[in-house]
Protein backbone atom coordinates (compact mmCIF):
# COMPACT_ATOMS: atom_id res chain seq x y z
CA UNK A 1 -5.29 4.33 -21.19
CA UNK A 2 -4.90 3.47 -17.58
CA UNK A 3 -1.61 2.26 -16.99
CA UNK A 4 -0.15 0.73 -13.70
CA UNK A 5 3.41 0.28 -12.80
CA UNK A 6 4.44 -2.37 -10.54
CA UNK A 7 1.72 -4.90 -12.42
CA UNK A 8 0.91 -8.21 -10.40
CA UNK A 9 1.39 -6.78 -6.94
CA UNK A 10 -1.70 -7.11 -4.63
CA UNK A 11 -2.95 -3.41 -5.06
CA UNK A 12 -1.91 -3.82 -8.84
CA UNK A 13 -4.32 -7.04 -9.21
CA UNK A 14 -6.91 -5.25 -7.38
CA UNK A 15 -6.73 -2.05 -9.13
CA UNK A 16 -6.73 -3.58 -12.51
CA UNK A 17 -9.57 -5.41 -11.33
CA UNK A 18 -11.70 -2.63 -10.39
CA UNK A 19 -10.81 -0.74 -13.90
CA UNK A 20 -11.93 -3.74 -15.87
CA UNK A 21 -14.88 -3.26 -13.95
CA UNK A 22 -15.37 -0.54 -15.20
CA UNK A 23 -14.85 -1.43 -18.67
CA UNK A 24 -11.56 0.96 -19.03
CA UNK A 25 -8.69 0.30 -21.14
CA UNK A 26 -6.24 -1.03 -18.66
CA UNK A 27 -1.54 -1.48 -19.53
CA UNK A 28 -0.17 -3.39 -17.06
CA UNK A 29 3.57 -2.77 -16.83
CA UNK A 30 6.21 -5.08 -15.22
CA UNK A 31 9.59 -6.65 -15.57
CA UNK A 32 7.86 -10.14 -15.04
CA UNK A 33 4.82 -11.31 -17.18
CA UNK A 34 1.57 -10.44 -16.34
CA UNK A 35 -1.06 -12.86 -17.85
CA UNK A 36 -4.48 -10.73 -18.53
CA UNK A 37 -7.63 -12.81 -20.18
CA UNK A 38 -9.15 -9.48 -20.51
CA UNK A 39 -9.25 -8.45 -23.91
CA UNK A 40 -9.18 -4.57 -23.27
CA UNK A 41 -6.05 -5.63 -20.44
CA UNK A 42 -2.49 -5.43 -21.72
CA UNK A 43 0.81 -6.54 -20.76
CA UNK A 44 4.36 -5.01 -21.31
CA UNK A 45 7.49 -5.08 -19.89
CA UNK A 46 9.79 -2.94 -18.61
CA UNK A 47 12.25 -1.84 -16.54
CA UNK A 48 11.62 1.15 -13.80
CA UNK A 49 15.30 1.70 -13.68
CA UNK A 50 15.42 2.01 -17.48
CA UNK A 51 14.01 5.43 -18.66
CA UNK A 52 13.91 4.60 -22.00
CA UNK A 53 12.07 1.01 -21.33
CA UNK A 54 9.85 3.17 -18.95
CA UNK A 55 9.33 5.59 -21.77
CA UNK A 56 8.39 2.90 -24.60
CA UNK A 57 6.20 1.79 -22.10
CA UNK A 58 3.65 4.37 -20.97
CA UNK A 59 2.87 5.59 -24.18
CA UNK A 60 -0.49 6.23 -24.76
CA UNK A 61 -1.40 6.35 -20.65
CA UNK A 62 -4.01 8.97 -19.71
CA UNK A 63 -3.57 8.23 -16.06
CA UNK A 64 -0.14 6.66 -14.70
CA UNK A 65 -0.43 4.52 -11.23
CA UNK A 66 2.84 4.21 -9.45
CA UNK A 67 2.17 0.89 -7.02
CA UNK A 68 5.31 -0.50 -7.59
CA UNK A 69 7.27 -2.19 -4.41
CA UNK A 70 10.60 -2.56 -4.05
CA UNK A 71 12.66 -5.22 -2.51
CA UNK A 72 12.12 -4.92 1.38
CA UNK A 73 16.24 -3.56 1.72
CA UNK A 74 16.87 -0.10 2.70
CA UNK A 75 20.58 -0.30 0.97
CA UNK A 76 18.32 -1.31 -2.28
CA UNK A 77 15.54 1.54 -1.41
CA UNK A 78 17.83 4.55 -1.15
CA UNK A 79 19.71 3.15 -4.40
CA UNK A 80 16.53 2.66 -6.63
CA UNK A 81 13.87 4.87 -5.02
CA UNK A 82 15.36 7.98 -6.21
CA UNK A 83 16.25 6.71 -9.97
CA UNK A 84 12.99 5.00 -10.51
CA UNK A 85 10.91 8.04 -9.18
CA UNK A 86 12.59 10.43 -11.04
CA UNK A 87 12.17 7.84 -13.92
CA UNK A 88 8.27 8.07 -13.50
CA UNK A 89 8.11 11.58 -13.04
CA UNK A 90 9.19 11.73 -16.67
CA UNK A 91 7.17 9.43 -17.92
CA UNK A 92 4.34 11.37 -16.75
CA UNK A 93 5.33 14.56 -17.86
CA UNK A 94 6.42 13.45 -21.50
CA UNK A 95 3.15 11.46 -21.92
CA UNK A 96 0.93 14.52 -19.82
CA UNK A 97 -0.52 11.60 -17.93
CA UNK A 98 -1.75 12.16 -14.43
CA UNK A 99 0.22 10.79 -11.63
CA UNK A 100 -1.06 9.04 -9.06
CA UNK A 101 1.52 7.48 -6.61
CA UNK A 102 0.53 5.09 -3.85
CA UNK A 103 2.28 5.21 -0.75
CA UNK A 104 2.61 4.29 2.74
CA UNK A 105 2.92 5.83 6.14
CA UNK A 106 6.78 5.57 6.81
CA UNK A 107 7.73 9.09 6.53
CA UNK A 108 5.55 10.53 9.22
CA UNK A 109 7.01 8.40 12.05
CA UNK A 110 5.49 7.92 15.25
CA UNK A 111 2.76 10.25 15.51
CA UNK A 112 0.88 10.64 18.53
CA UNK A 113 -2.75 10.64 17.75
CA UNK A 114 -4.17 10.33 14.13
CA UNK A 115 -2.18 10.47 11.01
CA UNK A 116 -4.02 12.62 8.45
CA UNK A 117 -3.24 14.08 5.40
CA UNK A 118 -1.87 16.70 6.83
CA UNK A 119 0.35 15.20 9.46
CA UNK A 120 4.37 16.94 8.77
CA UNK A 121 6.73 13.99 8.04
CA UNK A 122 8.90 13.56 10.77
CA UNK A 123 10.94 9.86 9.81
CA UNK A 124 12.24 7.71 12.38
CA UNK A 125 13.56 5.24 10.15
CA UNK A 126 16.29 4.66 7.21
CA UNK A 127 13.34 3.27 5.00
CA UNK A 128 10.73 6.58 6.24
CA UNK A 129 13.70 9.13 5.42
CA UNK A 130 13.80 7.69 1.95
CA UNK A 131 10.29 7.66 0.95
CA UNK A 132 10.16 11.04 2.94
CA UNK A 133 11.97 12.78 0.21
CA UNK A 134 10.42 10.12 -2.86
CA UNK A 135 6.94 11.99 -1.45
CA UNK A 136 8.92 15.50 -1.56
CA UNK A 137 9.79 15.11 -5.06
CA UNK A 138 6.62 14.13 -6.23
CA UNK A 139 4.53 16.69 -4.52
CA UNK A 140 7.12 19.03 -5.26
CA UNK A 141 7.08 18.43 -9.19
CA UNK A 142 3.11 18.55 -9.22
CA UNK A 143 3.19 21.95 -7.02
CA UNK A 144 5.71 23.27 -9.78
CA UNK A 145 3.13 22.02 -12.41
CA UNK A 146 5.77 20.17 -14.52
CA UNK A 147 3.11 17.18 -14.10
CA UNK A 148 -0.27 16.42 -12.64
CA UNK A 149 -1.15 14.15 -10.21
CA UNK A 150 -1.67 12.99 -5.94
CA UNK A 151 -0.50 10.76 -3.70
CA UNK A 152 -2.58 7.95 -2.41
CA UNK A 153 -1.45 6.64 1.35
CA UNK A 154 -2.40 3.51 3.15
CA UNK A 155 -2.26 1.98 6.47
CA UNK A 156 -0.67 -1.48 6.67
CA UNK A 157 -2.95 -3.10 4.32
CA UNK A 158 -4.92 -6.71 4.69
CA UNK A 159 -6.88 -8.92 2.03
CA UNK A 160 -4.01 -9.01 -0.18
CA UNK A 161 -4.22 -12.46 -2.51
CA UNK A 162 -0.62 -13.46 -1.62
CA UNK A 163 -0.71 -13.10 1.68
CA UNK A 164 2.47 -10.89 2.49
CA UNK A 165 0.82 -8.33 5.29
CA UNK A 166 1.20 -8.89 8.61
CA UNK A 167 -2.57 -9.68 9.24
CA UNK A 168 -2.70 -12.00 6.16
CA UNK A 169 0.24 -14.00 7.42
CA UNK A 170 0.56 -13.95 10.99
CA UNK A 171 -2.71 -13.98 12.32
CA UNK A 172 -5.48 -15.04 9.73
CA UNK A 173 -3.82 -17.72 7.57
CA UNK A 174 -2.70 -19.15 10.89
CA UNK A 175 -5.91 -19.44 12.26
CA UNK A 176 -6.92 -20.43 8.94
CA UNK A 177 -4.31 -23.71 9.39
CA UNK A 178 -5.53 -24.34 13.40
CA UNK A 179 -2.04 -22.71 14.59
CA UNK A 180 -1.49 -20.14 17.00
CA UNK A 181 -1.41 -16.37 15.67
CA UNK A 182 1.75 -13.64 16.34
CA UNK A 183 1.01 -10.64 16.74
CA UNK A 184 4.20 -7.74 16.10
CA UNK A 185 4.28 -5.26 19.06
CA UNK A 186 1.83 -4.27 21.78
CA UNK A 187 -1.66 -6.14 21.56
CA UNK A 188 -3.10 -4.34 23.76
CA UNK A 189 -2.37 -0.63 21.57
CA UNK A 190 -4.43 0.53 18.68
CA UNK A 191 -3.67 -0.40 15.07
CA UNK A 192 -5.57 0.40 11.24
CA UNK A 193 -5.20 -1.61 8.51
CA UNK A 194 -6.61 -0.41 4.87
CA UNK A 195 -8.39 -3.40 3.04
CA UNK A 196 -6.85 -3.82 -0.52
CA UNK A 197 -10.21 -3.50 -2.60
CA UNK A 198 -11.07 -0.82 -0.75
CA UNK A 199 -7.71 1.20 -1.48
CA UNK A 200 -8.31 -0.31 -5.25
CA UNK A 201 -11.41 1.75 -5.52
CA UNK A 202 -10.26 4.67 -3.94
CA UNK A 203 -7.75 4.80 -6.43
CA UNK A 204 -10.29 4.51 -9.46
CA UNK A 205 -12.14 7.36 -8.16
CA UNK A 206 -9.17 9.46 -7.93
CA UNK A 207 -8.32 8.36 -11.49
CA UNK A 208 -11.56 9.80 -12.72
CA UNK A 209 -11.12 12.66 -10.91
CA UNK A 210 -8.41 15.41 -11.90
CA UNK A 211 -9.70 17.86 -9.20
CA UNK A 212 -8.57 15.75 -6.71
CA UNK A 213 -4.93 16.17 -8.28
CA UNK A 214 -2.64 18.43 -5.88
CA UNK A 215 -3.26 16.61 -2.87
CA UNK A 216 -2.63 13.56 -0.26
CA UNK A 217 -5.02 11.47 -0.36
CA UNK A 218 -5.57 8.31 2.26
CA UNK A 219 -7.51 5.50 1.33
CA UNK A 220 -10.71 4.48 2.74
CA UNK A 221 -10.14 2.35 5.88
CA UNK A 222 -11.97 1.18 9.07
CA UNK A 223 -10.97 2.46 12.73
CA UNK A 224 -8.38 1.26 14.53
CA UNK A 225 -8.40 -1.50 16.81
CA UNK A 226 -6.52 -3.24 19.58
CA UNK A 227 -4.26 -5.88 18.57
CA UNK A 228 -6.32 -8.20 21.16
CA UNK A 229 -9.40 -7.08 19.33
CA UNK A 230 -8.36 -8.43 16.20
CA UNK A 231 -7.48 -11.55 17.27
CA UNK A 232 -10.57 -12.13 18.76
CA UNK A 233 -12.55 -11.30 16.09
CA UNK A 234 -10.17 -13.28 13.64
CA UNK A 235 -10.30 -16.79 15.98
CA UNK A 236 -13.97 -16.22 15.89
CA UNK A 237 -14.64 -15.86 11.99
CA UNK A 238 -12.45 -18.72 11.29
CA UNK A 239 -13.69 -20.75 14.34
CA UNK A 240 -10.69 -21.58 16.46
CA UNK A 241 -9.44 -20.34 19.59
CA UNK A 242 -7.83 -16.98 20.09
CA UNK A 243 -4.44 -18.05 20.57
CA UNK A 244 -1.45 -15.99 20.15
CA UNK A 245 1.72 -15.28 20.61
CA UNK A 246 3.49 -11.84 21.08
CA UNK A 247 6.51 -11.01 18.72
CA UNK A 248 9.21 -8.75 20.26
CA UNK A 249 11.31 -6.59 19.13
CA UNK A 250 14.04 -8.21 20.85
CA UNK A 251 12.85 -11.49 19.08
CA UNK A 252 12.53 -10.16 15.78
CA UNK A 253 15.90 -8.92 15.71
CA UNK A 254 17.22 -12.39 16.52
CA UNK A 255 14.85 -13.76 13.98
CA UNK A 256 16.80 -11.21 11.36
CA UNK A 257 19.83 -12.25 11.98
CA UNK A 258 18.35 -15.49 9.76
CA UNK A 259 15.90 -13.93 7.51
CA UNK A 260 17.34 -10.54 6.39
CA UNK A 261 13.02 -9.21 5.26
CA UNK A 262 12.08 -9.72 9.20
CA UNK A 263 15.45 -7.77 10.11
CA UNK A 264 14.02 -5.06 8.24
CA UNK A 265 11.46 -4.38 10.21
CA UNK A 266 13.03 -3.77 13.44
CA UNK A 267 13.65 -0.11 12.56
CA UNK A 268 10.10 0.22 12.19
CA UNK A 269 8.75 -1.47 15.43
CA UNK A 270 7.26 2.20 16.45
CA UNK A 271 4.41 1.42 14.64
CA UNK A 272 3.37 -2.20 16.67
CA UNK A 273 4.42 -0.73 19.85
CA UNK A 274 2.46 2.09 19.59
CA UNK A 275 -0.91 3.28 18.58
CA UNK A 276 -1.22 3.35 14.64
CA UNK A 277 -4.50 5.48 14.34
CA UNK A 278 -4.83 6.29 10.48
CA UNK A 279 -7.76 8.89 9.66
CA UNK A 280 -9.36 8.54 6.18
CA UNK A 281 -11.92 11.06 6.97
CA UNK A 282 -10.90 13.13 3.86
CA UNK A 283 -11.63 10.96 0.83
CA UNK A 284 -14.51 9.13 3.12
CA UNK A 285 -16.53 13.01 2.74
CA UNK A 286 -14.96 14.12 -0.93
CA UNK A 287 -16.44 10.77 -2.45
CA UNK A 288 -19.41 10.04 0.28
CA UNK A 289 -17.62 6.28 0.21
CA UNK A 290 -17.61 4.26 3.88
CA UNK A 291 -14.40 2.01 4.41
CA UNK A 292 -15.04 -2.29 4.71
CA UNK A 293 -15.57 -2.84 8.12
CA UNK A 294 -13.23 -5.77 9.67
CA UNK A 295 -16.01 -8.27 10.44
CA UNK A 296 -16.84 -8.02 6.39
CA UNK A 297 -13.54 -7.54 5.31
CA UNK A 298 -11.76 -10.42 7.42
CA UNK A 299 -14.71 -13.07 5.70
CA UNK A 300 -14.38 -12.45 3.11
CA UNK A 301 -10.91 -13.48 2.69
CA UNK A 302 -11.28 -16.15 5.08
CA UNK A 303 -13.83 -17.41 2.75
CA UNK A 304 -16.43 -17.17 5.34
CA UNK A 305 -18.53 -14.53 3.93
């Protein structure tokens, strides 16, 4: 049984997507209802702060994928990070499932250069810190052997179906509507951004693959490019002119002083003011798999493709 935590996200929808593909027996677990018209697709609830719920829920799983969010606070990440991890951590070793926890970028900081797999963590933020030592636990439980499992790390991701990245939202579903784009940070540096199917499949394959266990893994996803490059390409697709306008940090942190999720991401303006260059060169060779280029990627959820 293939059983994902943190059901109805946009990885979660495309992962389960891609495993019903495949005609695998998929458990969707979440505290809110998941509706599945898949027959070999269920749904149960539970809580990731409740080990027992957690428990009663993953019975049966083969392979365990953590792509649970939390809510975008660092008071409520450094409360429920730690629980909840250590919370799946036992879930996988009581049930002997494999592990496989996606993640993001935020505990190697500003790197200068590409960040690969083996890039040391070096956090410059409350929020990196924290999923800094979530990472460090995991890898450090699967390097003991008390369970088996990877990590799976994206760039900022696009193509999600509700729209919450910062490409969805500020740049294509404006152009979409005929207003101007923002863009966060520097247009002119270099920025990646992994496509959601694509970091759904890479996650199948890893899920079929217990040799890859014992190991970062970053999901498929196209070169970086400039911000300005982006927009371009994005006002041509969806047939508008490439207007834009450039978000500060100095404006976002007035913006957060109205809208505590923006105000969140002032500690992590590093990564829009400076080149975000995310190598996937790793899983690319291992699986012999190519990342969606942008042109593709950015029509099809346009709807232009």
């Amino acid at each position: 049984m293939h059983t994902i935590l943190g059901a109805g996200g946009p990885v979660s929808n495309a992962l389960a997507k891609e495993l019903e593909a495949h005609q695998l027996p998929v458990k969707l677990v979440s505290r809110r209802k998941v509706e599945t018209h898949i027959p070999t697709t269920t749904w149960v609830g539970a809580d990731l702060k409740n080990e027992a719920s957690l428990l009663k829920a993953v019975q049966g799983a083969s392979v365990i994928y953590m792509c649970a969010g939390l809510r975008y606070d660092k008071k409520v990440w450094a409360a429920e990070w730690p629980l909840i991890i250590r919370n799946v951590v036992k879930a996988a070793q009581v049930t002997g499932a494999r592990l496989i926890f996606f993640d993001n970028v935020y505990m190697y900081g500003h790197v200068q250069g590409a960040m690969t797999e083996q890039t040391p963590y070096n956090p410059g933020s409350v929020k990196g810190k924290i999923r800094a030592e979530v990472a460090n636990y995991v890898m450090g439980e699967i390097k003991k052997g008390t369970i088996k499992g990877s990590i799976a790390r994206a760039a900022d991701f696009y193509g999600a179906e509700n729209k919450n990245s910062f490409l969805d939202m500020l740049v294509l579903d404006k152009y979409a509507k005929g207003q101007k784009a923002m863009w966060m940070g520097d247009p002119n540096s270099l920025h990646a951004f992994t496509y959601v199917p694509d970091a759904a499949k890479a996650l199948y394959l890893l899920g079929q693959h217990p040799e890859t266990d014992g190991q970062v893994w970053h999901m498929p996803t196209a070169p970086a490019l400039k911000g300005t490059e982006f927009v371009n390409l994005a006002a041509e697709i969806l047939h508008t002119k490439p207007r834009y306008t450039r978000l500060s940090k100095i404006a976002l942190q007035l913006i957060g002083l109205f809208n505590k999720p923006v105000g969140e991401t002032v500690e992590l303006y590093y990564q829009y003011q400076y080149d975000y260059i995310f190598s996937s060169k790793k899983i690319e060779d291992y699986f012999g798999i190519q990342p969606t280029p942008y042109r593709e990627g950015i029509k099809t959820v346009s709807g232009e493709l």
